[in-house]
Structure formats: C-alpha cells, structure tokens
C-alpha atoms as a PDB file:
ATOM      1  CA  UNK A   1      57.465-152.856  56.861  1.00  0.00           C
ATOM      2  CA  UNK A   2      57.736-156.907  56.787  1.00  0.00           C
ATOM      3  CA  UNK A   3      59.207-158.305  54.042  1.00  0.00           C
ATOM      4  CA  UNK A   4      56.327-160.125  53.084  1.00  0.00           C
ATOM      5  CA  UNK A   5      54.594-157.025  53.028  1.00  0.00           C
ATOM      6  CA  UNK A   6      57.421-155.107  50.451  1.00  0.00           C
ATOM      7  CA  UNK A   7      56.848-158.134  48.660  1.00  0.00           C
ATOM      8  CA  UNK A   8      53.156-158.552  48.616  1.00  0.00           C
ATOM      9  CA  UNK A   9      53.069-154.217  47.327  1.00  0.00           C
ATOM     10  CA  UNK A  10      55.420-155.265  44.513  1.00  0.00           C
ATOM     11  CA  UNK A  11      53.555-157.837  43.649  1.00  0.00           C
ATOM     12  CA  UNK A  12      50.288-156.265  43.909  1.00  0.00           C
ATOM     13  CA  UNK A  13      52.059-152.998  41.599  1.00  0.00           C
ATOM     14  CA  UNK A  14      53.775-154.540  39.155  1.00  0.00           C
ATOM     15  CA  UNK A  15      50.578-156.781  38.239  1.00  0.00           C
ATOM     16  CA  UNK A  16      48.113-153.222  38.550  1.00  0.00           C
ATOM     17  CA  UNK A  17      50.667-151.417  36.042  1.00  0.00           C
ATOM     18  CA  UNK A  18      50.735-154.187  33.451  1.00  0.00           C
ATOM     19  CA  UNK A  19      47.299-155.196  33.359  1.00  0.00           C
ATOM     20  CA  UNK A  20      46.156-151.446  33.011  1.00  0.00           C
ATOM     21  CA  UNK A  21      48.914-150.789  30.378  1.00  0.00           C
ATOM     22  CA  UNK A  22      47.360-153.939  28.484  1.00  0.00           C
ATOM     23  CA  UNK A  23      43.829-153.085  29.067  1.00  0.00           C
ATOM     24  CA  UNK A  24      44.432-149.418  27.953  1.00  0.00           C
ATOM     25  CA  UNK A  25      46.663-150.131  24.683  1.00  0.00           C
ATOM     26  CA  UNK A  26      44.056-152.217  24.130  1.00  0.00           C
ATOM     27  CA  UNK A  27      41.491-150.049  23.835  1.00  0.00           C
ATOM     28  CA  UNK A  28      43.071-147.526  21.976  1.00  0.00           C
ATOM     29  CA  UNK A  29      43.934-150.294  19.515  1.00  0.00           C
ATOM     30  CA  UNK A  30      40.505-150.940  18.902  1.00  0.00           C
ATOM     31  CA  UNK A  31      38.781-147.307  19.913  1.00  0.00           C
ATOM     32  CA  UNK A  32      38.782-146.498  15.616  1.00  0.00           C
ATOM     33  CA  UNK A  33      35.898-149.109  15.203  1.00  0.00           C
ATOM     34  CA  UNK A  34      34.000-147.571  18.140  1.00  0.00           C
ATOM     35  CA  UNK A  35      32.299-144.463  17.365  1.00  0.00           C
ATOM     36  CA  UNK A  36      31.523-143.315  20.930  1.00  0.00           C
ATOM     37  CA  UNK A  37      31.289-144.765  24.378  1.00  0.00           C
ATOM     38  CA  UNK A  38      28.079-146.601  24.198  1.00  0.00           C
ATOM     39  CA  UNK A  39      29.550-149.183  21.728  1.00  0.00           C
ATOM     40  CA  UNK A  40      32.137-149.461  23.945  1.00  0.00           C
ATOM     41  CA  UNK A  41      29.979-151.153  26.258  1.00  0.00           C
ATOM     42  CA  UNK A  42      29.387-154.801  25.098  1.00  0.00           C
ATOM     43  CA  UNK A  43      32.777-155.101  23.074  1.00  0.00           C
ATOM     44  CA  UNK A  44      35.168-153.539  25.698  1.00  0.00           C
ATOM     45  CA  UNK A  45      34.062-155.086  28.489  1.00  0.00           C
ATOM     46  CA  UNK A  46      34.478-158.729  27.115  1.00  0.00           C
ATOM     47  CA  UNK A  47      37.561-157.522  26.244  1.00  0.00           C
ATOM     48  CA  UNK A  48      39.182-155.910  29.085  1.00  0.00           C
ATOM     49  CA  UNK A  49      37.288-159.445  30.949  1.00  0.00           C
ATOM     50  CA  UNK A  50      38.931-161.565  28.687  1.00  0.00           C
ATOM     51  CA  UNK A  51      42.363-159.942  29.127  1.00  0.00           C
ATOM     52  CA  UNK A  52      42.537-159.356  32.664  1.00  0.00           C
ATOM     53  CA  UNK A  53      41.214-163.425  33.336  1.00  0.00           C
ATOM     54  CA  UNK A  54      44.112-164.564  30.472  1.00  0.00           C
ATOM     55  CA  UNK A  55      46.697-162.046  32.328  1.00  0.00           C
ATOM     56  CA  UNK A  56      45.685-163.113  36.034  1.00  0.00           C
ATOM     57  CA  UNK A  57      45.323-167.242  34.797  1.00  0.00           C
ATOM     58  CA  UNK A  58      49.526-166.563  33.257  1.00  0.00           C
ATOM     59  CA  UNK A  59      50.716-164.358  36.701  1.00  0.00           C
ATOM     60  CA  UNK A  60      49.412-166.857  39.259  1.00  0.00           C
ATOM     61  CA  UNK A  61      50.845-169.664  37.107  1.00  0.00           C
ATOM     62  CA  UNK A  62      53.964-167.745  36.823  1.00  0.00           C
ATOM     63  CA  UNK A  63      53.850-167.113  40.716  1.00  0.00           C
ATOM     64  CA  UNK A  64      53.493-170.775  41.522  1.00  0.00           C
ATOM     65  CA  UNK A  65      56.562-171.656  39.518  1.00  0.00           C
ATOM     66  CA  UNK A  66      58.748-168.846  41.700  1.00  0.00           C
ATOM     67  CA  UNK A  67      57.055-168.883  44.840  1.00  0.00           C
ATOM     68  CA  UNK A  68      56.451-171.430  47.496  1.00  0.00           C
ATOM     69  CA  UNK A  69      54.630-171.604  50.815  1.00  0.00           C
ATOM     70  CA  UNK A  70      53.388-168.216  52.771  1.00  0.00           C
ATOM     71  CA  UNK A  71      55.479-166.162  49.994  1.00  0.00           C
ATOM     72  CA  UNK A  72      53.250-168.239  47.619  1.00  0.00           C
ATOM     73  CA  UNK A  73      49.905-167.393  49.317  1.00  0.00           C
ATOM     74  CA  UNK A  74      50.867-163.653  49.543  1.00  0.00           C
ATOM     75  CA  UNK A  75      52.136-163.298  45.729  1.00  0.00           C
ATOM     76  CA  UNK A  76      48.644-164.635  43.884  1.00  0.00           C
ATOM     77  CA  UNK A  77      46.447-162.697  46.004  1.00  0.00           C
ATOM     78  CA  UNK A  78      48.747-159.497  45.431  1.00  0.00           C
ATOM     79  CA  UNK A  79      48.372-159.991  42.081  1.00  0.00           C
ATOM     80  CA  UNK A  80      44.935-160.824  41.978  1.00  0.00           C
ATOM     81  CA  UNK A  81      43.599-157.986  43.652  1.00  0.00           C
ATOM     82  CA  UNK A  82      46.108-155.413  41.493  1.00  0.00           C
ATOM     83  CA  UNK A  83      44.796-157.126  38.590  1.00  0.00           C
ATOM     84  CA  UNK A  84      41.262-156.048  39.374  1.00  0.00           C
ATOM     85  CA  UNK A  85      42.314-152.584  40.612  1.00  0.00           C
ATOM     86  CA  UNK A  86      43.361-152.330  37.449  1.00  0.00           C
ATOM     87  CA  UNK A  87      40.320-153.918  35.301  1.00  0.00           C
ATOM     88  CA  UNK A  88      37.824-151.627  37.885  1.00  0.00           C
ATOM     89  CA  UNK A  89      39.474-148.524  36.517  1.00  0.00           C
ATOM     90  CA  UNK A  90      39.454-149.439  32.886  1.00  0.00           C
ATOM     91  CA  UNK A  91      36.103-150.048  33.385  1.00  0.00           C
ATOM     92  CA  UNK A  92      35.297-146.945  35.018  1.00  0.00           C
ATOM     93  CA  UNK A  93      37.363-144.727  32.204  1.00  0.00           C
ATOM     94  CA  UNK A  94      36.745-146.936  28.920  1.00  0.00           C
ATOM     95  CA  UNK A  95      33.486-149.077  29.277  1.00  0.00           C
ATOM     96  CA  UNK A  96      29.847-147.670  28.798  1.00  0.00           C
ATOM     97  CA  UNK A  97      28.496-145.276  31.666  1.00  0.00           C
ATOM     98  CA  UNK A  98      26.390-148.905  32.123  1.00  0.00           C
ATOM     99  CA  UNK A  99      29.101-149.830  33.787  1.00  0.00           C
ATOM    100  CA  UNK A 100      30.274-146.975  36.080  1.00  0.00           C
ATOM    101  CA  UNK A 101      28.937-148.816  39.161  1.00  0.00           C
ATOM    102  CA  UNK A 102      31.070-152.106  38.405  1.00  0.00           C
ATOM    103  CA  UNK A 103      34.125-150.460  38.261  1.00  0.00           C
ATOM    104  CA  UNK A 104      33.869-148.355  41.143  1.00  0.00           C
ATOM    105  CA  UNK A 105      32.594-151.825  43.234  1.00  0.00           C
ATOM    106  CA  UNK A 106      35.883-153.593  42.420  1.00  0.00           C
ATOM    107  CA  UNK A 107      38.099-151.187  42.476  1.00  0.00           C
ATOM    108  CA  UNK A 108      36.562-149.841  45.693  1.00  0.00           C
ATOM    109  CA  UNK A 109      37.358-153.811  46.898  1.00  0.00           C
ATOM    110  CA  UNK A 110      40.620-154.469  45.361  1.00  0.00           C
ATOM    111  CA  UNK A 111      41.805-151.564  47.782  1.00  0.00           C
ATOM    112  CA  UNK A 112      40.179-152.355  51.056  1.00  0.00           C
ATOM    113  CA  UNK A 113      41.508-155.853  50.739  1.00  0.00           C
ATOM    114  CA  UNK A 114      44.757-154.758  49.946  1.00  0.00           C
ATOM    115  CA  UNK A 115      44.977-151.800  52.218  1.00  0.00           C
ATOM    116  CA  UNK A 116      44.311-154.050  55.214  1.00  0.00           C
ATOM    117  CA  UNK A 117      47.028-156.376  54.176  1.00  0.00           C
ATOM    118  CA  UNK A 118      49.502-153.305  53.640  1.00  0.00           C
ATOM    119  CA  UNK A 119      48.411-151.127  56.986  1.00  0.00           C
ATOM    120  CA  UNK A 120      48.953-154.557  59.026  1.00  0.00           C
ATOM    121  CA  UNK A 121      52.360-154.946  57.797  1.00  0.00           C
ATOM    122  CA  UNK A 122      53.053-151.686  59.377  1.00  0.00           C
ATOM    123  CA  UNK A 123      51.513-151.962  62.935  1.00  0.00           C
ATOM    124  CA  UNK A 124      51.684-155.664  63.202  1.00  0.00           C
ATOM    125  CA  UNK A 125      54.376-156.592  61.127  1.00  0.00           C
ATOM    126  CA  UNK A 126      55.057-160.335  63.162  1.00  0.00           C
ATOM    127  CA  UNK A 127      51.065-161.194  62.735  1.00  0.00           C
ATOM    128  CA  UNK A 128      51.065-160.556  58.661  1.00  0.00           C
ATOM    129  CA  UNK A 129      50.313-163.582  56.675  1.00  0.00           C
ATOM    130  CA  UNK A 130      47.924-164.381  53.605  1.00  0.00           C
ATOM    131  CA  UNK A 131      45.020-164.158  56.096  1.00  0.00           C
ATOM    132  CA  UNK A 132      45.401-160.118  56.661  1.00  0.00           C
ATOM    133  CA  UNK A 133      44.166-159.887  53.408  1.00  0.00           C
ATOM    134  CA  UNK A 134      40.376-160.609  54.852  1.00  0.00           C
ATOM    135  CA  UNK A 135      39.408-162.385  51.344  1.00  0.00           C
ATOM    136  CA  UNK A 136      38.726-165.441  53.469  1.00  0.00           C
ATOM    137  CA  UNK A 137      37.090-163.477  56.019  1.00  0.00           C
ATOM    138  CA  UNK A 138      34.607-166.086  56.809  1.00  0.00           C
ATOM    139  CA  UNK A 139      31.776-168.427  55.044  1.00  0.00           C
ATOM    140  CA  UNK A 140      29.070-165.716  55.377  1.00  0.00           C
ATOM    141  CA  UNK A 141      31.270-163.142  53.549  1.00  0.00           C
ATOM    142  CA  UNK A 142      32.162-164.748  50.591  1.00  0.00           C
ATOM    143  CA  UNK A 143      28.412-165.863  50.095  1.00  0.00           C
ATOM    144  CA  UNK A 144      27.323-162.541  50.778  1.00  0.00           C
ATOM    145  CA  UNK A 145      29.416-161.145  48.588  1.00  0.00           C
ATOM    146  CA  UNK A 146      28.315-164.182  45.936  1.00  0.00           C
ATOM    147  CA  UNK A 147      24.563-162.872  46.416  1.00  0.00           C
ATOM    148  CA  UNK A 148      25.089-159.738  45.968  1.00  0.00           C
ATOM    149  CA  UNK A 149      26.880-160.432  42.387  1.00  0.00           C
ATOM    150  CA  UNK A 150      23.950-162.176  41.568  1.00  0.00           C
ATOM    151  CA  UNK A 151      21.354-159.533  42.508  1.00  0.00           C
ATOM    152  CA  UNK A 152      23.812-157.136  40.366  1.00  0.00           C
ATOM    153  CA  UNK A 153      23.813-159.085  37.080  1.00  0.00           C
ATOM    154  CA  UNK A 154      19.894-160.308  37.519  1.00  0.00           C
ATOM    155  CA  UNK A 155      18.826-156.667  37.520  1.00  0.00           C
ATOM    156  CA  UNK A 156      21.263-155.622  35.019  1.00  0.00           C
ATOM    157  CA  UNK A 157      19.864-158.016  32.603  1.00  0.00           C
ATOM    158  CA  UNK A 158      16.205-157.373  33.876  1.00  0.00           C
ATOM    159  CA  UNK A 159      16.030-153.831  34.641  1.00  0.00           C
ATOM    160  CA  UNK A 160      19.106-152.274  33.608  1.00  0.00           C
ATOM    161  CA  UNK A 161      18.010-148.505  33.756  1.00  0.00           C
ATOM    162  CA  UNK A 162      17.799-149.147  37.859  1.00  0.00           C
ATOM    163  CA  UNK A 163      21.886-149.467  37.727  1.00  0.00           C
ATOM    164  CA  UNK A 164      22.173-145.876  36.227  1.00  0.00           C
ATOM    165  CA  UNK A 165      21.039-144.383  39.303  1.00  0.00           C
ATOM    166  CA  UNK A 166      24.499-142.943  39.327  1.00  0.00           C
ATOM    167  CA  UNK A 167      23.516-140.258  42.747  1.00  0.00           C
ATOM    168  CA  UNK A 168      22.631-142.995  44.704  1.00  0.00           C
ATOM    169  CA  UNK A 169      26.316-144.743  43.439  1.00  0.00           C
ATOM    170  CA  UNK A 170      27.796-141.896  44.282  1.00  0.00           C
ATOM    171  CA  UNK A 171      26.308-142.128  48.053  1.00  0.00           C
ATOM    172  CA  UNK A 172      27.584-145.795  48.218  1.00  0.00           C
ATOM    173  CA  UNK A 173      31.054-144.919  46.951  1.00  0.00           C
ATOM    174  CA  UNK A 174      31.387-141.547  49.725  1.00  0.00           C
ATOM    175  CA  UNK A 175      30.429-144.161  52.039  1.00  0.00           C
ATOM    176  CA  UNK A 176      33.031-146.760  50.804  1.00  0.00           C
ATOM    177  CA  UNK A 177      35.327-143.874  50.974  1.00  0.00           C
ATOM    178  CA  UNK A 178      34.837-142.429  53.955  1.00  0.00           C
ATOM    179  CA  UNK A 179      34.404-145.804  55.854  1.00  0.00           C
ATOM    180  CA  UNK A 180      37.997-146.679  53.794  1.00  0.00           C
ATOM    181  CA  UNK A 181      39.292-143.552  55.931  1.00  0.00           C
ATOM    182  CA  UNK A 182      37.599-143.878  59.440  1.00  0.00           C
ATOM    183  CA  UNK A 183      39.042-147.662  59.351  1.00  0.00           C
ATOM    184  CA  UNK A 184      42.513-147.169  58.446  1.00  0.00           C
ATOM    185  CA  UNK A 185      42.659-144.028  60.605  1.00  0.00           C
ATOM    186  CA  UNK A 186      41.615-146.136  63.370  1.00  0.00           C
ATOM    187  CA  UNK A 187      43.633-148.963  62.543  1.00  0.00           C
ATOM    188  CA  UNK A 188      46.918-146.272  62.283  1.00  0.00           C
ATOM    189  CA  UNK A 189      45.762-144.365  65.621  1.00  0.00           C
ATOM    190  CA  UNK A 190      45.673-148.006  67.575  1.00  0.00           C
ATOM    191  CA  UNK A 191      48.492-149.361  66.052  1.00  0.00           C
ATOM    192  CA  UNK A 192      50.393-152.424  67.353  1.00  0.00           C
ATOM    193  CA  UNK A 193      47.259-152.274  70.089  1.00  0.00           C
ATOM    194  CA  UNK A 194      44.884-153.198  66.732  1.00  0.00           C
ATOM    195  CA  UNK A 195      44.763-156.620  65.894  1.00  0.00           C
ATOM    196  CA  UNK A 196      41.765-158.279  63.002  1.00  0.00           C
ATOM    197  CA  UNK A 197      41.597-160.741  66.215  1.00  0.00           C
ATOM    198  CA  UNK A 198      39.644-160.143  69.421  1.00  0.00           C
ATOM    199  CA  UNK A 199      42.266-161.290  71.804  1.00  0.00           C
ATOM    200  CA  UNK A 200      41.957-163.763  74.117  1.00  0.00           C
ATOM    201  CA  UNK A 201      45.071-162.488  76.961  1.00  0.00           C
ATOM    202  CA  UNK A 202      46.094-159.258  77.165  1.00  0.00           C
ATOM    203  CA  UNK A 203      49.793-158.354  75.561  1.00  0.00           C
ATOM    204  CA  UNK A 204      51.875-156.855  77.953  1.00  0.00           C
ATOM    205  CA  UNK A 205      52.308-154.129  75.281  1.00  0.00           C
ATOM    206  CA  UNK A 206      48.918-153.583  74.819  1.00  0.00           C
ATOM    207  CA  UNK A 207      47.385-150.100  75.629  1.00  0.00           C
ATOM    208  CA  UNK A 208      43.875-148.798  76.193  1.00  0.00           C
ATOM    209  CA  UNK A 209      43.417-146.505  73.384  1.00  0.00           C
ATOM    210  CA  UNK A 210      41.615-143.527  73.873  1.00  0.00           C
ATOM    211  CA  UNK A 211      43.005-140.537  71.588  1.00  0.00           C
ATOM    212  CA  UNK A 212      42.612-139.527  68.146  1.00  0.00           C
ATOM    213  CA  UNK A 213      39.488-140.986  66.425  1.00  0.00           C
ATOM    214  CA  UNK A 214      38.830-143.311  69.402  1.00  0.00           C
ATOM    215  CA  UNK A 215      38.148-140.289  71.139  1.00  0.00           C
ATOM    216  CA  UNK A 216      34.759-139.845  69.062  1.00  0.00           C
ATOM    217  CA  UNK A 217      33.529-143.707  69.372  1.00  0.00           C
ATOM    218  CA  UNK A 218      34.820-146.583  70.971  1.00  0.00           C
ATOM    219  CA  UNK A 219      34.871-148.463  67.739  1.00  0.00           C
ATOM    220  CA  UNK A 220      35.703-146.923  64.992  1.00  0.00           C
ATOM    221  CA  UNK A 221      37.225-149.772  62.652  1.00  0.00           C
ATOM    222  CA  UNK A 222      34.162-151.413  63.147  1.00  0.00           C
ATOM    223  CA  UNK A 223      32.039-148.054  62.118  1.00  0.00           C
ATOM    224  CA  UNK A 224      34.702-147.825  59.312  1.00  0.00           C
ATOM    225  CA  UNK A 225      33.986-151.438  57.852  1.00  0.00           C
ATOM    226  CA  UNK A 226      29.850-151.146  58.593  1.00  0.00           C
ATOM    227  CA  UNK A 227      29.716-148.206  56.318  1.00  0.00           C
ATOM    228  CA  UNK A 228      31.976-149.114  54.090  1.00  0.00           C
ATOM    229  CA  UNK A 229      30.078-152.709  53.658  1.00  0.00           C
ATOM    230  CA  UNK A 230      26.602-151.200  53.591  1.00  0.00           C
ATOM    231  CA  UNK A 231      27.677-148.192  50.660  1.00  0.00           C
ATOM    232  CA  UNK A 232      29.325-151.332  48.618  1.00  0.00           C
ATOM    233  CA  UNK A 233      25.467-151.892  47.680  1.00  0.00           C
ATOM    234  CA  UNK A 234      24.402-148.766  47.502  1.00  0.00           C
ATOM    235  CA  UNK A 235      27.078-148.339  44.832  1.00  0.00           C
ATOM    236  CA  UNK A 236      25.770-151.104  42.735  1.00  0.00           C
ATOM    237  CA  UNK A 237      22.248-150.223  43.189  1.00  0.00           C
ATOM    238  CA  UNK A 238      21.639-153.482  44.606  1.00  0.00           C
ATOM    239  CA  UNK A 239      18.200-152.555  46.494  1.00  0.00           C
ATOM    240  CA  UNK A 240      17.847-156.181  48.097  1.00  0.00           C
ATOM    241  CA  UNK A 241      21.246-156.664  49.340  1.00  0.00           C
ATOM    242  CA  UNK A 242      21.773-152.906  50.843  1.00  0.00           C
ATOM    243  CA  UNK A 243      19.159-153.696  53.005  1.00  0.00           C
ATOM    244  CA  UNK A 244      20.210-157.791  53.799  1.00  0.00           C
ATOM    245  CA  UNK A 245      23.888-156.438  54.330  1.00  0.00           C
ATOM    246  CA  UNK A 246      22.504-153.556  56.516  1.00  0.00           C
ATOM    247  CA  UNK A 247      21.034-156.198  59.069  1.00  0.00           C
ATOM    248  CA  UNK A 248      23.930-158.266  58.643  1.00  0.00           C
ATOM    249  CA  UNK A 249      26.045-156.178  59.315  1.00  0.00           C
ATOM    250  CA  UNK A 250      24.536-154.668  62.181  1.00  0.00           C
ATOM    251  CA  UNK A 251      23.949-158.448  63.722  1.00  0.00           C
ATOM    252  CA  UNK A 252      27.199-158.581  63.208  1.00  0.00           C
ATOM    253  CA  UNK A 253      28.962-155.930  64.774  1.00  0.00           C
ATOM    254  CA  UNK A 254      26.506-155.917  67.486  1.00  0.00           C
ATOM    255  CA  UNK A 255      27.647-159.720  68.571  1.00  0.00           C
ATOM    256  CA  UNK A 256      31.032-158.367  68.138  1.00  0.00           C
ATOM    257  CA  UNK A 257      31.320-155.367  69.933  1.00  0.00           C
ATOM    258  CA  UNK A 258      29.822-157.064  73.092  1.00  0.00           C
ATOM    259  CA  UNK A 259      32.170-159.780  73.171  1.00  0.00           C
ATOM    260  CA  UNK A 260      34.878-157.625  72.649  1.00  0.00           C
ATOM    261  CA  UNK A 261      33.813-155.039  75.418  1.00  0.00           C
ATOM    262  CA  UNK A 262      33.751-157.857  77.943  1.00  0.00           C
ATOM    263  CA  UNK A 263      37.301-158.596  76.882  1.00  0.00           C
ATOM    264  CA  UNK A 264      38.110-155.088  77.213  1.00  0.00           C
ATOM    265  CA  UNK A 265      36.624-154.991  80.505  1.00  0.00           C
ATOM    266  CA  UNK A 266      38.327-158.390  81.686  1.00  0.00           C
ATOM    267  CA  UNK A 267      41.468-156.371  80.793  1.00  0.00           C
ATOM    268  CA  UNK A 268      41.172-152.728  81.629  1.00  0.00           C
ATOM    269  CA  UNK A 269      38.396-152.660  84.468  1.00  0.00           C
ATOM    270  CA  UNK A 270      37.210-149.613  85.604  1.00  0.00           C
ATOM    271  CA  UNK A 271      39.654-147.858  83.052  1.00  0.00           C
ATOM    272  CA  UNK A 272      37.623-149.138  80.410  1.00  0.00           C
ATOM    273  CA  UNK A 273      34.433-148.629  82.344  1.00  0.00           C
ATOM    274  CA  UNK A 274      35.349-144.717  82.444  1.00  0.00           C
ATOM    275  CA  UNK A 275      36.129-144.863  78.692  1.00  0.00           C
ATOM    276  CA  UNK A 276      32.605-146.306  77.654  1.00  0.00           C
ATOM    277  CA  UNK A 277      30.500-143.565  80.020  1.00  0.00           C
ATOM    278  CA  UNK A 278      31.895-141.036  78.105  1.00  0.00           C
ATOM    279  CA  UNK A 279      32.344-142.014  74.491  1.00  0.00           C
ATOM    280  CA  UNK A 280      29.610-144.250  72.146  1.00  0.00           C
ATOM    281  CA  UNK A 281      30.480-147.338  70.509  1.00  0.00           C
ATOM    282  CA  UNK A 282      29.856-144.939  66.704  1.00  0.00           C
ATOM    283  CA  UNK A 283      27.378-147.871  65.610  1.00  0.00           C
ATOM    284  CA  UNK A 284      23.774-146.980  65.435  1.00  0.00           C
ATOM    285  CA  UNK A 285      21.957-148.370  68.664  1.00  0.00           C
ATOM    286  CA  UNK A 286      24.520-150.658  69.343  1.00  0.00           C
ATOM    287  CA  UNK A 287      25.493-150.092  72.789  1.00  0.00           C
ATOM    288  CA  UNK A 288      28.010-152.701  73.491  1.00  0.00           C
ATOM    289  CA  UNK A 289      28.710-154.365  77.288  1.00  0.00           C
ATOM    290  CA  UNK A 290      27.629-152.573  80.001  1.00  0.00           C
ATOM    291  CA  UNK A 291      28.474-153.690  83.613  1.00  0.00           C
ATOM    292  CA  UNK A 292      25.850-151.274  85.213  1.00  0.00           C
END
C-alpha cells in the first residue's frame, strides 16, 4: 500500500474510534434521563450532531496545523468520512428507530468513499491522490446528492411515517451492499488494469480482463456503483429521487459505457469484439458499442 494510503486509513481510524467513543460515552452519560428509545430521538441526535460537527471542526483544524499539501488533502477527508462512519452508527444503535434510515445512508457513504480511496491504493498505488476519494466526483453528484438531502428532511418533517418503511430500507441497503461487493470485487479482479479514468492510450501493462466477475458482464464496477447509487434512495425512502437517480444513473452509465467500449475497441480489436458477443455489459438495456 502507498504511503498516503497507510496514512489516509490511520487517519480515517483513529478519527472513527474517537468520535464513536465520544458519541457513545455520551450517551450513556445522559441515557438515565431517557426512559426508552423514542426520547432518544430529538435529544440524541442534536447531540451526537453537535459533537461529531465540534469534533470534525477541532480534527481538520488540528490537521491543517500538521499537514500540508496532498498529505493535507488526504488527512481532512480521512477524517471526515471516519467521523461520519462513526456518527451513522451511533445513530443507527442509539437514536430513535426514526432515524434507522439516516444512519444506514451515511454510514453506507462514509465506506464507499473511503473504500475506493483504500482499494486504489492497492492496485494503483502511483495514481492515489485526494481525488480517489470520488467526493468531488463531479458537479451533478454533489447536487444530486444535495437534492436528495432535501427530499429526505422535507418528508421527514411532512410525512414522517413514509421514512419508517424500514423493508423497503432494507432493499436499498442489500442493494448498497451488494453493489459495495460487485464494485470492489471488480475493481480487485482488474487490478492495476482498473483505473476511475477512461484512458485515453493504452498502458503497455494493461490487459483485457476477462476472468472472475468480468466473466458475468463486461462492466461490473459500473453495475456495482448503479445499484449501489439507486438503493442509496431506496434506503432513505426518498420516492422522488430513487426514481431521478434511476434515470440518471442509467443516462449516465449508458454515455459511459459506449465511450469506453470504443476505447476498448481502439485498443483490443477483435479481442474485445469476441469478449462483448459473448458476455453483457450487466446494465439493464444498456448495450454498449457495437461495431456490427
């Protein structure tokens, strides 16, 4: 692993195992004026929102003063997005059922983000830098994710009975799961051939991959990520954006599967041409570049 990436997992740990052991002493501080886990719902999540925003505000501050440049970058978003890892599963354990959804959202995205940054520094150790995080994916992500925090606390406030529809969470977060899995499995299976990127030339290391997972669909990251996007919503019970991230997403990938497929053809020819008459892209009815 990179040494930016040992650095970025200490970071990210250390700032996980003291916000949660804050957040949960905290808690049991205060759990004899609570009489069960409804009241727990407006007082403990101000608090554990309060503490982890005080406790982030202090570590970034703290990492600015240590850190400078790239080292810099990686630290505070380490830290961040342990910091929430930790605040989604106090929220999950200690706030009202009301809640459930919330913490299993940001948790669920506190780990994707990280993971991507951690599974990079493995197979592509000289490309890591703050960017393999994805939290600056692009414009249209962060505002989709924006809108779809909005939706969540309009219809909280409004109709908050829709967001204890935990069976349909639990769909989004086995999708969220198993898209986590299918994604880093494919990411693992490529490995130095992967790259967040669509590449331009072709390395001279780089290597048509056709085992493993890829043997099932040509694309399985992308499946991975689609799923994983779509359940996000699901999970929060957010009935406008599951279906705005749904065609999206599928926009999306579809735009980005073709141009990548003529890249792939551009460097593999009739290799890759043999590879896409026998195994499907995995997205639904998106069929990528055909020649013929």
């Amino acid at each position: 692993m990179h040494l930016h990436g040992k650095i970025g997992c200490f970071s990210f740990v250390v700032a996980f195992l003291l916000n949660l052991i804050i957040l949960v002493a905290t808690f049991h501080l205060h759990s004899p004026e609570l009489s069960h886990r409804e009241e727990k719902s407006t007082i403990g999540f101000h608090y554990a929102t309060v503490i982890s925003f005080v406790f982030l505000i202090i570590s970034c501050l703290l990492s600015r003063i240590c850190c400078q440049g790239q080292i810099y970058e990686i630290v505070w978003r380490s830290v961040l997005l342990g910091s929430c890892q930790a605040f989604g599963i106090t929220v999950t354990s200690y706030c009202s059922t009301n809640y459930l959804s919330l913490g299993w959202y940001i948790s669920v995205m506190s780990f994707f983000h990280f993971s991507e940054f951690v599974v990079t520094s493995v197979i592509r150790p000289q490309n890591l830098t703050s960017e393999s995080f994805l939290l600056n994916h692009s414009k249209a992500y962060g505002i989709a994710a924006l809108v779809s925090w909005v939706e969540y606390w309009t219809e909280l406030w409004l109709f908050p009975g829709l967001k204890k529809s935990y069976w349909i969470s639990g769909i989004g977060l086995f999708l969220c799961i198993g898209g986590e899995i299918v994604r880093k499995t494919a990411m693992l299976t490529a490995f130095h051939n992967f790259d967040h990127l669509i590449r331009t030339q072709r390395e001279e290391h780089h290597q048509l991959v056709t085992g493993g997972i890829y043997s099932l669909c040509r694309h399985p990251s992308y499946v991975g990520w689609f799923y994983w996007s779509i359940g996000t919503q699901i999970m929060l019970c957010n009935p406008l954006c599951s279906v705005a991230y749904l065609i999206a997403s599928w926009k999306f990938f579809n735009e980005r599967v073709f141009e990548e497929e003529v890249t792939l053809l551009n460097f593999f020819g009739k290799e890759y041409v043999a590879y896409q008459s026998k195994v499907p892209t995995g997205l639904p009815f998106i069929h990528g570049y055909n020649i013929y």
